[in-house]
C-alpha atoms as a PDB file:
ATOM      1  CA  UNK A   1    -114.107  31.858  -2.207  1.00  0.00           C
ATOM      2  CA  UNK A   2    -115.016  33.734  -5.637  1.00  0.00           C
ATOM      3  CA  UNK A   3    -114.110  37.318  -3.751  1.00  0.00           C
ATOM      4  CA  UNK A   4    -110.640  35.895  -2.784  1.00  0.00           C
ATOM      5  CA  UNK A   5    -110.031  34.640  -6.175  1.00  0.00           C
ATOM      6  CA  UNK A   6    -110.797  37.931  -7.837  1.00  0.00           C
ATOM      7  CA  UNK A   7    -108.247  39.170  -5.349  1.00  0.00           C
ATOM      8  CA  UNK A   8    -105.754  37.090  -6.348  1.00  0.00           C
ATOM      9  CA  UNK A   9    -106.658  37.726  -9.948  1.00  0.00           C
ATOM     10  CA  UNK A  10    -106.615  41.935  -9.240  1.00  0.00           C
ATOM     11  CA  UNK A  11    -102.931  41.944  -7.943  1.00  0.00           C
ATOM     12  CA  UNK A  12    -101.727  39.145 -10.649  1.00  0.00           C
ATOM     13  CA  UNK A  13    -103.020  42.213 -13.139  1.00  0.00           C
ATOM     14  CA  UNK A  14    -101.237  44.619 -11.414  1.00  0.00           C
ATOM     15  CA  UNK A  15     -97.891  43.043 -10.542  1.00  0.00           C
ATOM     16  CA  UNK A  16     -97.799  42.708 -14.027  1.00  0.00           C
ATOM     17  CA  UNK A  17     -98.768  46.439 -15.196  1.00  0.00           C
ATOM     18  CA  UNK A  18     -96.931  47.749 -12.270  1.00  0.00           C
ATOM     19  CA  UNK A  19     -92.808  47.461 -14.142  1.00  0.00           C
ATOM     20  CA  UNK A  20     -93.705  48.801 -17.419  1.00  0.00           C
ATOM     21  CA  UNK A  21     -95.834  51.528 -15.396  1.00  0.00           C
ATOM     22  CA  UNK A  22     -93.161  52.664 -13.106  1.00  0.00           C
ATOM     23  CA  UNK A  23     -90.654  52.551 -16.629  1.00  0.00           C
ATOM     24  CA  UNK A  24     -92.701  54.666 -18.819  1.00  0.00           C
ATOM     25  CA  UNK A  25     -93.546  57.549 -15.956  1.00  0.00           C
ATOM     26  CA  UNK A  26     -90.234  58.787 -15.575  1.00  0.00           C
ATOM     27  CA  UNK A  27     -91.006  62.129 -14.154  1.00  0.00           C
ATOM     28  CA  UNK A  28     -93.597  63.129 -11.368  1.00  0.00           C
ATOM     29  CA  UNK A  29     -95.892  64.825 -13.454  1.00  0.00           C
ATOM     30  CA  UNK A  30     -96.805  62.240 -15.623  1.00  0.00           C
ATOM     31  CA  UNK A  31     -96.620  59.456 -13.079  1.00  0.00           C
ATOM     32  CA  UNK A  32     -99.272  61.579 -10.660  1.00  0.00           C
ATOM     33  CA  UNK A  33    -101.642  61.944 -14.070  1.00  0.00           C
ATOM     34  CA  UNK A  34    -101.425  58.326 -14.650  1.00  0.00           C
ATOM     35  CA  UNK A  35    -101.868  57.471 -11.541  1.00  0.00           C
ATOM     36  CA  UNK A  36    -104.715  58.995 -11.314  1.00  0.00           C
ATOM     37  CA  UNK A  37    -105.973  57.960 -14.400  1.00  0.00           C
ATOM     38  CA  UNK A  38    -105.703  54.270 -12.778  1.00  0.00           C
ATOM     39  CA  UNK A  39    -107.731  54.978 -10.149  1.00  0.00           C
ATOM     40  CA  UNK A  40    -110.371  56.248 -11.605  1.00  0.00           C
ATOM     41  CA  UNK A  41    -110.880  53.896 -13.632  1.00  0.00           C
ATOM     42  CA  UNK A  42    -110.109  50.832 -11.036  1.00  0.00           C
ATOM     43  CA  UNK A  43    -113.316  53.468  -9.357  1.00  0.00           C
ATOM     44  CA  UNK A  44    -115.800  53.271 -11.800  1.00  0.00           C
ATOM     45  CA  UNK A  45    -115.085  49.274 -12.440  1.00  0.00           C
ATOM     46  CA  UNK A  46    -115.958  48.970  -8.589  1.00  0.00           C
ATOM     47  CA  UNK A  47    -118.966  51.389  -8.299  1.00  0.00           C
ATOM     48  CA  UNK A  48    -120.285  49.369 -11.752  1.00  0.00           C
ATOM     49  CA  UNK A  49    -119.808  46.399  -9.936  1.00  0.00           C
ATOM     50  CA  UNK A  50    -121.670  47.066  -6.654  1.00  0.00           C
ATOM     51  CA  UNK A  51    -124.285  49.168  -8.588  1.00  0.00           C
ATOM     52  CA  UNK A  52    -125.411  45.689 -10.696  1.00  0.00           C
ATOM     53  CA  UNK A  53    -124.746  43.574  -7.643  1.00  0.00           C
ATOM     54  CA  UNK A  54    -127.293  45.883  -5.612  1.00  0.00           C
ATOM     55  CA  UNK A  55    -129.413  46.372  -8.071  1.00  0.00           C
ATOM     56  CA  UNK A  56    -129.717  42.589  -8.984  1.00  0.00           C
END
């Protein structure tokens, strides 16, 4: 129940970053380094996450 809530709670986050992304990256360039940008950083949040839960 607590994964499908932090689901829920993920795409609530991005449905609401997702306008105001797709407004400011007008061309590709900057939309592909954003982008990109985003997924690292959704990466590192995850690997974080299953590093403490493993470890603990």
């Amino acid at each position: 129940m607590d994964k499908i809530v932090s689901v829920i709670y993920m795409v609530g986050v991005f449905l609401l970053i997702l306008p105001a992304f797709l407004n400011s990256n007008n061309n590709f360039k900057n939309f592909f380094t954003n982008l990109s940008i985003w997924v690292a950083i959704i990466l590192i949040i995850l690997s974080l996450y299953y590093a403490y839960n493993f470890l603990i």
